[in-house]
N, C-alpha and C. Protein backbone atom coordinates (compact mmCIF):
# COMPACT_ATOMS: atom_id res chain seq x y z
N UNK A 1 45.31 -3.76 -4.42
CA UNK A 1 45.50 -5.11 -3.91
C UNK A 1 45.43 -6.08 -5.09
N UNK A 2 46.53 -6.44 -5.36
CA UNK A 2 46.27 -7.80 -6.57
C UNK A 2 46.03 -8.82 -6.32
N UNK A 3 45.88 -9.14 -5.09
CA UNK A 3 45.84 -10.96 -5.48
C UNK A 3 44.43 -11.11 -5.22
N UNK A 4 43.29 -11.63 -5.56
CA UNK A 4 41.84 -11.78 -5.14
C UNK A 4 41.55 -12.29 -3.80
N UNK A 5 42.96 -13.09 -3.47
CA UNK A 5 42.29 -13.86 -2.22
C UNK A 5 42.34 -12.89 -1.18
N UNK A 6 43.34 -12.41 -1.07
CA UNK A 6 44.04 -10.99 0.09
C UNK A 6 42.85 -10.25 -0.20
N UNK A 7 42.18 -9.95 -1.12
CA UNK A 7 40.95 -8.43 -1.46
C UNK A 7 39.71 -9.34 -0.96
N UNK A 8 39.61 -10.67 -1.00
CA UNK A 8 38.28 -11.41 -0.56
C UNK A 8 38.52 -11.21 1.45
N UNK A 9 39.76 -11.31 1.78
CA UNK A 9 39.55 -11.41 3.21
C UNK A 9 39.98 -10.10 3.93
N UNK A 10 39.76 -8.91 2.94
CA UNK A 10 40.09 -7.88 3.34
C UNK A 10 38.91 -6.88 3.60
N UNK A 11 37.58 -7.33 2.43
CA UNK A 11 36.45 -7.20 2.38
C UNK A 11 35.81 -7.55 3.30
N UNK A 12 35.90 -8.87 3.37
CA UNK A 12 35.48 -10.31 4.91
C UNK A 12 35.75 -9.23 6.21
N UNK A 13 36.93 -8.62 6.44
CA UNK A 13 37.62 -8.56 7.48
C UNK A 13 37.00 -6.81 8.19
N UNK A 14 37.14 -6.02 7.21
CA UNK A 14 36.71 -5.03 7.25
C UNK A 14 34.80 -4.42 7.15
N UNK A 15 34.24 -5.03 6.63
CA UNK A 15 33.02 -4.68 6.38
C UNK A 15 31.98 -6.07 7.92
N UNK A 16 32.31 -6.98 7.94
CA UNK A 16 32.25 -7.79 8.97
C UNK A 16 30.94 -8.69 8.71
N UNK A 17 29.95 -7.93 9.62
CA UNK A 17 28.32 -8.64 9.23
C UNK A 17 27.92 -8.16 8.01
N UNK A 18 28.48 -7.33 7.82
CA UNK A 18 27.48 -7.12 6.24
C UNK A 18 27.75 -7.60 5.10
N UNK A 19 28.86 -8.37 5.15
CA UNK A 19 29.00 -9.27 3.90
C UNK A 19 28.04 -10.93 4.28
N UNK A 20 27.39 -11.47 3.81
CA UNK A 20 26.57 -12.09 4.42
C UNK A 20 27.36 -14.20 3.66
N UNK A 21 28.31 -13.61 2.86
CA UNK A 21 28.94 -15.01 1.98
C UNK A 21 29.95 -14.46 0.35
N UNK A 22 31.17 -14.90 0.64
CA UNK A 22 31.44 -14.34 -0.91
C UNK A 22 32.28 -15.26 -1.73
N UNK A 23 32.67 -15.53 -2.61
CA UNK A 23 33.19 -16.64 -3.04
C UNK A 23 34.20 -15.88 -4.58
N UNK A 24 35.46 -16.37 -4.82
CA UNK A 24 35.72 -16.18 -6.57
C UNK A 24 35.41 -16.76 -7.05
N UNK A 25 34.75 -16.40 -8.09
CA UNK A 25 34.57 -17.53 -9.34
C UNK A 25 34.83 -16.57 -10.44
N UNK A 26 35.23 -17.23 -11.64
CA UNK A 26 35.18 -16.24 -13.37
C UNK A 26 36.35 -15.11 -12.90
N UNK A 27 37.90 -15.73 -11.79
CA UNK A 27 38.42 -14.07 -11.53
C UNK A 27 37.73 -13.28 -11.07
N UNK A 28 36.60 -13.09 -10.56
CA UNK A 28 36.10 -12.12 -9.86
C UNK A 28 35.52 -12.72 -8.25
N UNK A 29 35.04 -11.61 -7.77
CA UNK A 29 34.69 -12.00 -6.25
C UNK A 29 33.13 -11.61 -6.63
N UNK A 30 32.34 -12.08 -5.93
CA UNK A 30 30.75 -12.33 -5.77
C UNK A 30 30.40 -12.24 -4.33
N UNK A 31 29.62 -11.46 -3.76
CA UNK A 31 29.39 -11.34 -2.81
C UNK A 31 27.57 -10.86 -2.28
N UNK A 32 27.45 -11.82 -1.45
CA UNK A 32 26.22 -11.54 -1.23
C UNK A 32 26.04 -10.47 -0.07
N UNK A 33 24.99 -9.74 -0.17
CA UNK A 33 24.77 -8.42 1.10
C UNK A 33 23.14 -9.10 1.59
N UNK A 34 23.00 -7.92 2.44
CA UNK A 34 21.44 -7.46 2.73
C UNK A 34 21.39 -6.27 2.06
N UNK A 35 20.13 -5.78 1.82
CA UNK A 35 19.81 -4.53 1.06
C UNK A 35 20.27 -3.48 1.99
N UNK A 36 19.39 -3.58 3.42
CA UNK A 36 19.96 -2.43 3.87
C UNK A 36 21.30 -1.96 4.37
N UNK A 37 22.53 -2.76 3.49
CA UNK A 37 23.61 -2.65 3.81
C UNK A 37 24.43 -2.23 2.47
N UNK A 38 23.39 -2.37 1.78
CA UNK A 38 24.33 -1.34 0.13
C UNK A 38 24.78 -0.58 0.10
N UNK A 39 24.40 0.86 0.87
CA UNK A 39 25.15 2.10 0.66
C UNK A 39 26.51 2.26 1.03
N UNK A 40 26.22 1.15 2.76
CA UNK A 40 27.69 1.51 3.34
C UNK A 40 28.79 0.60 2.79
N UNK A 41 28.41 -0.63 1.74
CA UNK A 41 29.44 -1.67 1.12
C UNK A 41 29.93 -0.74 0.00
N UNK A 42 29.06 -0.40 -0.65
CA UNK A 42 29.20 0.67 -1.99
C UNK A 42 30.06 1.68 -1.71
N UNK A 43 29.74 2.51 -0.81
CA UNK A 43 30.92 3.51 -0.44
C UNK A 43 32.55 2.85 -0.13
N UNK A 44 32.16 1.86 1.26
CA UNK A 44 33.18 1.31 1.37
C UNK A 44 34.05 0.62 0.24
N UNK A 45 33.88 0.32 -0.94
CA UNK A 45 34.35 -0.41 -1.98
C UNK A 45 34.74 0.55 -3.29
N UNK A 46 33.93 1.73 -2.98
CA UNK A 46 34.61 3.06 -4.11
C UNK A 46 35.85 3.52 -3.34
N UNK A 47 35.64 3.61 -1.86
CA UNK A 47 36.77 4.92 -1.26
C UNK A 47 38.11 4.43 -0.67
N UNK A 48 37.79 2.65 -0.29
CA UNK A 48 39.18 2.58 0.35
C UNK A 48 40.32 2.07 -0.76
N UNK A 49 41.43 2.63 -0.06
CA UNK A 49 42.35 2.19 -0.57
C UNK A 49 43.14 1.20 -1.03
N UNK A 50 42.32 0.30 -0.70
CA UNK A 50 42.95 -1.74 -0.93
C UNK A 50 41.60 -2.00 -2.32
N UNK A 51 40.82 -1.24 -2.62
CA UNK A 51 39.80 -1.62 -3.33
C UNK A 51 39.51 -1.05 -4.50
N UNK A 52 38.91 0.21 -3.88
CA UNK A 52 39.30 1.29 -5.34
C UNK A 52 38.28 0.92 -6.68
N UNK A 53 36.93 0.33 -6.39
CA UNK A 53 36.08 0.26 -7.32
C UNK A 53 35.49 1.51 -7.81
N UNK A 54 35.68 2.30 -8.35
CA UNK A 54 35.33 3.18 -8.55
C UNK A 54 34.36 3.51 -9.94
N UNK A 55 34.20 2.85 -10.04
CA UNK A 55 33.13 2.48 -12.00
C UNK A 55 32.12 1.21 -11.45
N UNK A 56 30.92 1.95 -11.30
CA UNK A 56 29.42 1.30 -11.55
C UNK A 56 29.42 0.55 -13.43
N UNK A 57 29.73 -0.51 -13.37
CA UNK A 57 29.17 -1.39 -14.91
C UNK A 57 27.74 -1.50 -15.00
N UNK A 58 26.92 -1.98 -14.14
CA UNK A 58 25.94 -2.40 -14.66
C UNK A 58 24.84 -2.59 -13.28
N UNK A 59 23.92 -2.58 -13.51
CA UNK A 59 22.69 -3.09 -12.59
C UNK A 59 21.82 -4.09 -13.01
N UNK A 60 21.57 -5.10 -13.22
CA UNK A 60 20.79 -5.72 -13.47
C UNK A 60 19.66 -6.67 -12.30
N UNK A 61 19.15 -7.27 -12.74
CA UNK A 61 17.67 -8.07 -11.99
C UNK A 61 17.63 -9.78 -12.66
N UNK A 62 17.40 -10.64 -12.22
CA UNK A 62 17.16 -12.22 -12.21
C UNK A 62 16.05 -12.29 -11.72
N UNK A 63 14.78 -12.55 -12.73
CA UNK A 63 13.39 -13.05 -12.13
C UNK A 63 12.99 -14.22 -11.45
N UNK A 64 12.83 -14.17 -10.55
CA UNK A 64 12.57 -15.77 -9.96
C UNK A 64 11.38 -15.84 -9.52
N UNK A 65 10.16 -16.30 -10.45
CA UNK A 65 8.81 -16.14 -9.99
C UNK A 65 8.29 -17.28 -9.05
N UNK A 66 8.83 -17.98 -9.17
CA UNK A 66 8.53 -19.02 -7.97
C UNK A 66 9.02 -18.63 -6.96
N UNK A 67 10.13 -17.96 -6.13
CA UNK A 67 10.52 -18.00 -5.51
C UNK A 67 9.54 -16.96 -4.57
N UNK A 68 9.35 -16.73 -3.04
CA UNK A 68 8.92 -16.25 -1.93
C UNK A 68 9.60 -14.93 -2.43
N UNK A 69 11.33 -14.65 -2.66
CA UNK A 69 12.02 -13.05 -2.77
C UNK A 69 12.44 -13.25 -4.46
N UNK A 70 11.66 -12.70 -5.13
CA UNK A 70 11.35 -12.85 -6.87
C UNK A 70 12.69 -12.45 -7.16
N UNK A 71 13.25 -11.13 -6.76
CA UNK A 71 14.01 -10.11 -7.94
C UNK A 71 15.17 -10.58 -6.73
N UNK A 72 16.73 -11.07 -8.15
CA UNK A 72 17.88 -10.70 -7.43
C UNK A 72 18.65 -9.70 -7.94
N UNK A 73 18.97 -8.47 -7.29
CA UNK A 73 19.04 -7.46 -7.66
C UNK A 73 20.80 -7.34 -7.47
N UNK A 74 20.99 -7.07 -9.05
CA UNK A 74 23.15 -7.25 -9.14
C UNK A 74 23.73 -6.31 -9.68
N UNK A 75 24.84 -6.17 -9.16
CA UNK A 75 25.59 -4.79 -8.78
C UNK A 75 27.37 -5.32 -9.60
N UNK A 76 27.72 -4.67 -10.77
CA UNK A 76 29.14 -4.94 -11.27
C UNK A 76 29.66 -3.83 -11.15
N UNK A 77 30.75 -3.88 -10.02
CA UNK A 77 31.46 -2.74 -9.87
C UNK A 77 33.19 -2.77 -10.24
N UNK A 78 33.74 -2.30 -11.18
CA UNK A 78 35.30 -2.26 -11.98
C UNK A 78 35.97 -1.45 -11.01
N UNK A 79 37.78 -2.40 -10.74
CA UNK A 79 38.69 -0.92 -10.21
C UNK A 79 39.59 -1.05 -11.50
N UNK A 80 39.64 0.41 -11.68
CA UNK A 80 40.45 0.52 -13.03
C UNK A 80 42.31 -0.08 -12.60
N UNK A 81 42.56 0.21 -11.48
CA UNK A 81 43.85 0.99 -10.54
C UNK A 81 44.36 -0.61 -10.32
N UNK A 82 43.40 -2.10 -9.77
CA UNK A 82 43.20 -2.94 -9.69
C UNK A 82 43.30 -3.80 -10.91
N UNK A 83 42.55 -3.25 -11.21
CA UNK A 83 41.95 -4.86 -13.01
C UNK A 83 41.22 -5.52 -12.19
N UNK A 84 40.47 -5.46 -11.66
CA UNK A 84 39.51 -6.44 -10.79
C UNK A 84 37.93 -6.00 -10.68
N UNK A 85 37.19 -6.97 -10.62
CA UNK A 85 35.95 -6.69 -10.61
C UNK A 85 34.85 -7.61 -9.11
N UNK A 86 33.88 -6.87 -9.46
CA UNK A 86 33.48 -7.49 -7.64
C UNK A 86 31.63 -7.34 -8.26
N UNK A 87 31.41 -8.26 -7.79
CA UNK A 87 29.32 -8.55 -8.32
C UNK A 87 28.87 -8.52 -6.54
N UNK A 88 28.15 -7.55 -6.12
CA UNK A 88 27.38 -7.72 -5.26
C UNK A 88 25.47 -8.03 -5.65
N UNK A 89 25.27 -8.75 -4.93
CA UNK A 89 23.77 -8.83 -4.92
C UNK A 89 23.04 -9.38 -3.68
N UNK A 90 21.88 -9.11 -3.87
CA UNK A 90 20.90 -9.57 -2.49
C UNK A 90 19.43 -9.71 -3.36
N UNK A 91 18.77 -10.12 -2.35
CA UNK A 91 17.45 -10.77 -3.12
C UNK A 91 16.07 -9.81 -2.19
N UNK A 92 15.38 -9.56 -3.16
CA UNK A 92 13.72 -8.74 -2.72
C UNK A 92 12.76 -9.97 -2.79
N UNK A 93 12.21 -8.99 -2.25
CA UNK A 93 10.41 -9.06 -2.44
C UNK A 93 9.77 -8.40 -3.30
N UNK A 94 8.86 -9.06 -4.13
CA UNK A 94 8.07 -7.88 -5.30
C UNK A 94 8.28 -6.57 -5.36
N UNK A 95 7.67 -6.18 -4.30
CA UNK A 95 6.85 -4.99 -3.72
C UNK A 95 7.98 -4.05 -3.23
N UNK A 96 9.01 -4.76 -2.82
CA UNK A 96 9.88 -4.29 -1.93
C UNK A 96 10.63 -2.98 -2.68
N UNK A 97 11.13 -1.92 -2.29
CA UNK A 97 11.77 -0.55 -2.49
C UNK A 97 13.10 -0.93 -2.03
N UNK A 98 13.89 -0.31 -2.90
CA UNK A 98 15.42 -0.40 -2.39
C UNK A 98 15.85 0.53 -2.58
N UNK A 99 17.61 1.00 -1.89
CA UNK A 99 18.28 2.22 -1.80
C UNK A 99 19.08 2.21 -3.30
N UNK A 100 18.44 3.36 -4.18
CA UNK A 100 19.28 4.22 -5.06
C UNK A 100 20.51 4.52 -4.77
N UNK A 101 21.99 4.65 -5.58
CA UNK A 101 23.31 4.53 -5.73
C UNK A 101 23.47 5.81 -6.47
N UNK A 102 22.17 6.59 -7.02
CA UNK A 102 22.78 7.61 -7.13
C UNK A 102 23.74 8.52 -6.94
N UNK A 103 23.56 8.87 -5.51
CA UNK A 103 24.42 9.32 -4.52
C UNK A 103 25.51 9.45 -4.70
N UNK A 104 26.29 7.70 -4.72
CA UNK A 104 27.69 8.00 -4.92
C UNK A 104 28.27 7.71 -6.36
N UNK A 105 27.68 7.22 -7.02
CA UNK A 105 27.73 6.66 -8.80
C UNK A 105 26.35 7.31 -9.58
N UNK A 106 26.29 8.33 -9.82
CA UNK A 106 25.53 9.18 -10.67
C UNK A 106 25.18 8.50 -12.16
N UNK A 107 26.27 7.97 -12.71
CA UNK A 107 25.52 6.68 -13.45
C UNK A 107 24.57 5.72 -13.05
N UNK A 108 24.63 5.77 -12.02
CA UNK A 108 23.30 4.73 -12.07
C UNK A 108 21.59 5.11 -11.78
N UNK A 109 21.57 6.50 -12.93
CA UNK A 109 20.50 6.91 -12.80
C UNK A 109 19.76 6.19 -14.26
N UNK A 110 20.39 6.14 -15.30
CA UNK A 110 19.50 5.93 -16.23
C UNK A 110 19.65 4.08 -15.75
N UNK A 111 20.74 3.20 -15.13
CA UNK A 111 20.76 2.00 -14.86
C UNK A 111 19.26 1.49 -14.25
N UNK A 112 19.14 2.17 -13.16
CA UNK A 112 18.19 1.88 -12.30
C UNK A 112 16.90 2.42 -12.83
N UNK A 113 16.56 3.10 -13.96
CA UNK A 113 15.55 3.56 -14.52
C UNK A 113 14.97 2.59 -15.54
N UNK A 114 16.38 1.61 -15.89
CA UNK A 114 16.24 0.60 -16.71
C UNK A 114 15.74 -0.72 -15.91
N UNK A 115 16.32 -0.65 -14.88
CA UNK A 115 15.63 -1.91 -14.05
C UNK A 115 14.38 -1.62 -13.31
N UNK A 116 13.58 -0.44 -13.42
CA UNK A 116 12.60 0.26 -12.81
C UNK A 116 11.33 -0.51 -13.83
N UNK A 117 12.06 0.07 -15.22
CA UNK A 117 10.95 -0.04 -16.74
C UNK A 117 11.08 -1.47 -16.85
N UNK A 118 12.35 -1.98 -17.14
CA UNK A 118 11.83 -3.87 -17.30
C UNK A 118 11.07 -4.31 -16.19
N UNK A 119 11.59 -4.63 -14.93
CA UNK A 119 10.84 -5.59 -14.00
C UNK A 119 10.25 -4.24 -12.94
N UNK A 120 10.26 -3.72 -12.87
CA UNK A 120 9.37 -3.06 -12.12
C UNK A 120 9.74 -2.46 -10.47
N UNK A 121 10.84 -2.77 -10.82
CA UNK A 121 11.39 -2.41 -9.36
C UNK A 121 12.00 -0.83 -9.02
N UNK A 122 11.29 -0.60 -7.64
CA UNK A 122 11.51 0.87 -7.27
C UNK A 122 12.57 1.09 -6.64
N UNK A 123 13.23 2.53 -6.68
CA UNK A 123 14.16 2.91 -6.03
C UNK A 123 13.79 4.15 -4.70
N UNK A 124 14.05 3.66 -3.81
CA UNK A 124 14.06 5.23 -2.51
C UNK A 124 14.98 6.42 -3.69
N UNK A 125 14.68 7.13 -3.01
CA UNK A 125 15.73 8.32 -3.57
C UNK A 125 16.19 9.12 -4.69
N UNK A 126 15.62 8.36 -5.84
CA UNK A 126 16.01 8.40 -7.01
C UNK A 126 15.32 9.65 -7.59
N UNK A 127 16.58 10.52 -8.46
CA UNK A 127 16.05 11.40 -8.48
C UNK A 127 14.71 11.84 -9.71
N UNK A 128 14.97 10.99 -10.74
CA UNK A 128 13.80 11.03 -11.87
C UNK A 128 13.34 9.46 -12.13
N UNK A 129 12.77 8.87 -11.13
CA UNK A 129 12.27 7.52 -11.50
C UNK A 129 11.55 7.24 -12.37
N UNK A 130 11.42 6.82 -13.98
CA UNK A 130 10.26 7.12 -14.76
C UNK A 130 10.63 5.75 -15.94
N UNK A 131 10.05 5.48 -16.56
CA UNK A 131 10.64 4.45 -17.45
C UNK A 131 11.45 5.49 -18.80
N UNK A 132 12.23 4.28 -19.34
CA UNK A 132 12.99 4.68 -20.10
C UNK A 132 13.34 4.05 -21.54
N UNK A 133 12.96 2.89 -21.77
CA UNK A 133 12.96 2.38 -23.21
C UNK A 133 11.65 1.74 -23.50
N UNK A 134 10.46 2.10 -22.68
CA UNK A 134 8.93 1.64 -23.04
C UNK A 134 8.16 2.86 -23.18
N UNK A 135 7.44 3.11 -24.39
CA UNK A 135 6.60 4.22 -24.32
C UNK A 135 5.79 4.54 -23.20
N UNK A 136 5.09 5.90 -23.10
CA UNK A 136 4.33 6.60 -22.30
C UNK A 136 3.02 5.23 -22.69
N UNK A 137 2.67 5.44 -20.98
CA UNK A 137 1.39 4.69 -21.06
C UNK A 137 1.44 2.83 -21.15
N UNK A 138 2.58 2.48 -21.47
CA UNK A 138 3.18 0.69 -21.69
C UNK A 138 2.66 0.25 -20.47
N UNK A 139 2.45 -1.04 -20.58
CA UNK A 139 1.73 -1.66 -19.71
C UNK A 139 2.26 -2.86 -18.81
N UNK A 140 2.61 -3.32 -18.01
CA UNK A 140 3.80 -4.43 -17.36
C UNK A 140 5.18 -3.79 -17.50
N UNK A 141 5.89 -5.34 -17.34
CA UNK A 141 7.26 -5.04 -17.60
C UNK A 141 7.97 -5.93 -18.12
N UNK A 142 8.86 -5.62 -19.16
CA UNK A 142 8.84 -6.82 -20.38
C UNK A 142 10.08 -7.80 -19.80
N UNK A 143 10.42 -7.64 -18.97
CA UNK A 143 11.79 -8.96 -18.91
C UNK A 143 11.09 -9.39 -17.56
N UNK A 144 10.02 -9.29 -16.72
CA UNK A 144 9.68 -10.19 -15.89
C UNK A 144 8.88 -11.35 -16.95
N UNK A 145 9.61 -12.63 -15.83
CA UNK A 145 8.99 -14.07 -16.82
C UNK A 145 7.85 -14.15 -17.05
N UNK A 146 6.49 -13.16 -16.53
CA UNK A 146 5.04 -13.80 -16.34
C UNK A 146 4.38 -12.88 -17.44
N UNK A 147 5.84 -11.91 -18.29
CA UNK A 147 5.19 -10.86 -19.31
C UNK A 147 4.93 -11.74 -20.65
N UNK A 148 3.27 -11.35 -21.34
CA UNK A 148 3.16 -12.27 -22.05
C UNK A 148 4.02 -11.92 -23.65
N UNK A 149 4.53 -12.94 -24.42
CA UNK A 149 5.27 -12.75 -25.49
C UNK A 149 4.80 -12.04 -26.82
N UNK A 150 3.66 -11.91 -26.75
CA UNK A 150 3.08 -10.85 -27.43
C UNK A 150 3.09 -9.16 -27.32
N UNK A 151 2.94 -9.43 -25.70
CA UNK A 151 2.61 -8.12 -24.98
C UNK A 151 1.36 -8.06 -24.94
N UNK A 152 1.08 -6.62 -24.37
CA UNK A 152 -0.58 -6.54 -24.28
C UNK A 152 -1.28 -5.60 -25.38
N UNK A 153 -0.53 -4.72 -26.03
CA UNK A 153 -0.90 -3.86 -26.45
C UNK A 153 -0.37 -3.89 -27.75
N UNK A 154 -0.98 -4.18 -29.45
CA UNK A 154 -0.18 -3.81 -30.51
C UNK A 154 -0.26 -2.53 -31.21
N UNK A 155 0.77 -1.80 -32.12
CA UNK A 155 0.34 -0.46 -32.44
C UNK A 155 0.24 -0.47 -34.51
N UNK A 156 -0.26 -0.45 -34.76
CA UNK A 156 -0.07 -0.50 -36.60
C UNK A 156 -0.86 1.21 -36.96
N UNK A 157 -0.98 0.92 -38.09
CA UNK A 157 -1.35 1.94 -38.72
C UNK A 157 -3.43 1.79 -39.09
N UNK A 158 -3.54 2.35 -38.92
CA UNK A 158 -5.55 2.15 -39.13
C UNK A 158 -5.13 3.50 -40.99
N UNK A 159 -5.59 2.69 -41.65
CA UNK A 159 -5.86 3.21 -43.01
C UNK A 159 -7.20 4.16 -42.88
N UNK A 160 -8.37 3.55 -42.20
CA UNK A 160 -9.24 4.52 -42.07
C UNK A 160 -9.32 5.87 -41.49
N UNK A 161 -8.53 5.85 -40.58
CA UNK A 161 -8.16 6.84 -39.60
C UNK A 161 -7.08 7.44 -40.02
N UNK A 162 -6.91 6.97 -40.94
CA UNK A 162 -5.02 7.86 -41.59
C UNK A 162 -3.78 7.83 -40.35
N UNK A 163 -4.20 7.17 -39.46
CA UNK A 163 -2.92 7.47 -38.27
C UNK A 163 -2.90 6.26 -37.47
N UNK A 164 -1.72 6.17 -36.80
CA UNK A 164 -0.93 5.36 -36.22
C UNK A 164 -2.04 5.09 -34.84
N UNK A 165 -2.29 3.70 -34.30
CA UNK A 165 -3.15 3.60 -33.09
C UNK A 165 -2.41 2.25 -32.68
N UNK A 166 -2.95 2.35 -31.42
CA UNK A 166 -2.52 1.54 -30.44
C UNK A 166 -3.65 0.91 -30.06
N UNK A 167 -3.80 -0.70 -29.81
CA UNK A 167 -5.04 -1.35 -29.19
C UNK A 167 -4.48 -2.57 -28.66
N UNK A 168 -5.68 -3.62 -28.12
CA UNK A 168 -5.45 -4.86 -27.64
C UNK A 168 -5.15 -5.95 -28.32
N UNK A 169 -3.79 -6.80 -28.29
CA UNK A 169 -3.33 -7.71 -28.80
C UNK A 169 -4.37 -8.94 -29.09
N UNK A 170 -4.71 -9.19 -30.82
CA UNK A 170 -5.88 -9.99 -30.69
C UNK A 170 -5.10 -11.15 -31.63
N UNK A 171 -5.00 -12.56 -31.35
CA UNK A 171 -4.15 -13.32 -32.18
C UNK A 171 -5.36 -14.09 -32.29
N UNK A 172 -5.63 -13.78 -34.10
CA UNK A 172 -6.68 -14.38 -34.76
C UNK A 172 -6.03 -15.22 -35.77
N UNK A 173 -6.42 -16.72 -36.11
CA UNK A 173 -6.29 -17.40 -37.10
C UNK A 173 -6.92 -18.02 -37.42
N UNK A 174 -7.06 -17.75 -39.11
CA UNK A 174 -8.66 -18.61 -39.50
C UNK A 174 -8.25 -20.14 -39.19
N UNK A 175 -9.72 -20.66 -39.72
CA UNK A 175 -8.98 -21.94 -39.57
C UNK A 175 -8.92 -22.69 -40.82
N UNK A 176 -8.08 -23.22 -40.86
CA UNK A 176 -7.57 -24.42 -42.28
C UNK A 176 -7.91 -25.36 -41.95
N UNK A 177 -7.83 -26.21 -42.69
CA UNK A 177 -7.99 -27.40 -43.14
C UNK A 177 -6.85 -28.13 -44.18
N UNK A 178 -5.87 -28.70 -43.34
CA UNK A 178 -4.51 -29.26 -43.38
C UNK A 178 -5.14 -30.78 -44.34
N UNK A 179 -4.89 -31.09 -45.37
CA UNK A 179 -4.59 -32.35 -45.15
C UNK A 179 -3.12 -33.14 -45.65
N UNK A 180 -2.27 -32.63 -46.08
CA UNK A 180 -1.29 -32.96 -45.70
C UNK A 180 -0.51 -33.35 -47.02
N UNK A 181 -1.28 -33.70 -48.09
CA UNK A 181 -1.22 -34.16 -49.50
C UNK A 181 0.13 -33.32 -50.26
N UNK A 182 1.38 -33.97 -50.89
CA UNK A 182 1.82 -33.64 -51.89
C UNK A 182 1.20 -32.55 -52.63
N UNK A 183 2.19 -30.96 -52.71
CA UNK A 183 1.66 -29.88 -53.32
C UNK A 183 2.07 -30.45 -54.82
N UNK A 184 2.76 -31.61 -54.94
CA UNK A 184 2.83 -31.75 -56.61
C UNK A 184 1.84 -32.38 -57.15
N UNK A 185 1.38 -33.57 -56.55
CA UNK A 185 0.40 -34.42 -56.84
C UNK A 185 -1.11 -33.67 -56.72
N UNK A 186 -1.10 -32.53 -55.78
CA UNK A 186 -2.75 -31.84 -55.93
C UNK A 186 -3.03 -32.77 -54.88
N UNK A 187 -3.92 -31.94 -54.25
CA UNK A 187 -5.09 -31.75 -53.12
C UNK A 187 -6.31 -32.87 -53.69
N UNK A 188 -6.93 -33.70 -52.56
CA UNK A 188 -8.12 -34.54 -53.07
C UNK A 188 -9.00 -33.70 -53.20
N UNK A 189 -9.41 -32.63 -52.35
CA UNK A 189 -10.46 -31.91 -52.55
C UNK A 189 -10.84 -30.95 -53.92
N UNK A 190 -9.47 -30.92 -54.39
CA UNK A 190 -9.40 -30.13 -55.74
C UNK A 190 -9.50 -31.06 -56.87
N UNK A 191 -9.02 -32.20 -56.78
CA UNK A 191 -9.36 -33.17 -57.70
C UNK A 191 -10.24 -33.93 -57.71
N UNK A 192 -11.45 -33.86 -56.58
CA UNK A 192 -12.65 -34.13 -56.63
C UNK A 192 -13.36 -33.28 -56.95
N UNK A 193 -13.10 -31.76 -56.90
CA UNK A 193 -13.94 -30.98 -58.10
C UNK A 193 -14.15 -30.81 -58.82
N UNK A 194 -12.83 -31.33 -59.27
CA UNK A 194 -12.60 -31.20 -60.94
C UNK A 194 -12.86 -32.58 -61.55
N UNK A 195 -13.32 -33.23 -61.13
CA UNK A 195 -13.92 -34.30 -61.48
C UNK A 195 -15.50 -34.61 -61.59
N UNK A 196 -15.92 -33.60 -60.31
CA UNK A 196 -17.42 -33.65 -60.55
C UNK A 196 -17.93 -32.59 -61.69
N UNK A 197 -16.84 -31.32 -62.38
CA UNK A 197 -17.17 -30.72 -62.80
C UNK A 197 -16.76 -31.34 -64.39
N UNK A 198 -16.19 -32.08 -64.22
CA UNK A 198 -15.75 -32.45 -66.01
C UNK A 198 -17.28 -33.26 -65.87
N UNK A 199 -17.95 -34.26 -64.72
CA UNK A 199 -19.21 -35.00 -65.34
C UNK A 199 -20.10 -34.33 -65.62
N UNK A 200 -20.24 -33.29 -64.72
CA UNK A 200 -21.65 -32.13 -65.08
C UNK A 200 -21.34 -31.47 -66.52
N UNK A 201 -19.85 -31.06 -67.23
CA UNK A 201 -20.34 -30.70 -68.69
C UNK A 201 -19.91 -32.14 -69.83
């Protein structure tokens, strides 16, 4: 189907309540769901014949910590056959579990393993849910907004111990004493020393 508008009311027309609002924008169509209506939009949008998405791009998450449903959870699906692209998403709750795409896009196992390890969100079904670019043992999840910019945990080297350790992020700074003076002209405090010390010899 080439023209976007014919594929927006063909989507509309066929899938019915479960498209919940969809709009083009950027050449593409955007469409909002309910969660528990992913599997059967997803299938429906790989297998029929007016659509033909057949390539999972990407999974991603939008933190919204103020908001009552935090995580909006987004779906870029490519038809090669088409040239067209289609963004589904719907919005959680923290806590909330959603349906894995494994199933029918097997790529989106390490995807969803990636949106598991940043913000923290679980999948039903999935067949190795585990993080994937944060070490064993990491603590939070680094692309939710409330993760602190340090982190929690730093790792260096301990010279005493000859080996690599891991501990609690401690941001120590002595304190100075700024005053603000021309580094050409010299510091008062240095030229009041050297002044009390030329009277004493």
């Amino acid at each position: 189907m080439n023209n976007l508008i014919d594929l927006e009311k063909k989507i509309n027309s066929e899938l019915g309540t479960k498209i919940n609002s969809t709009k083009i924008k950027h050449n593409q169509i955007y469409a909002e769901i309910d969660k528990e209506d992913l599997i059967d939009v997803t299938l429906f949008l790989k297998t029929n014949k007016n659509t033909k998405f057949k390539q999972l791009i990407d999974i991603t998450v939008v933190d919204y910590p103020e908001k009552p449903q935090r995580f909006k959870i987004v779906y870029l699906f490519l038809s090669h056959e088409f040239n067209q692209r289609i963004i589904l998403n719907y919005c959680i709750n923290e806590n909330e579990v959603i349906p894995s795409l494994t199933s029918i896009f097997p790529s989106a196992n390490w995807m969803e393993r990636e949106v598991f390890d940043m913000y923290g969100v679980n999948f039903k079904d999935h067949p190795d849910l585990r993080r994937i670019l944060t070490d064993y043992g990491f603590e939070g999840h680094p692309l939710r907004k409330d993760f602190p910019l340090t982190g929690h945990t730093e790792v260096r080297y301990n010279e005493d111990q000859k080996k690599v350790i891991s501990e609690p992020v401690k941001l120590e700074q002595n304190y100075r004493n700024f005053d603000y003076e021309s580094p050409w002209e010299g510091t008062k405090y240095i030229k009041e020393l050297k002044e009390n010390n030329d009277k004493k010899n």
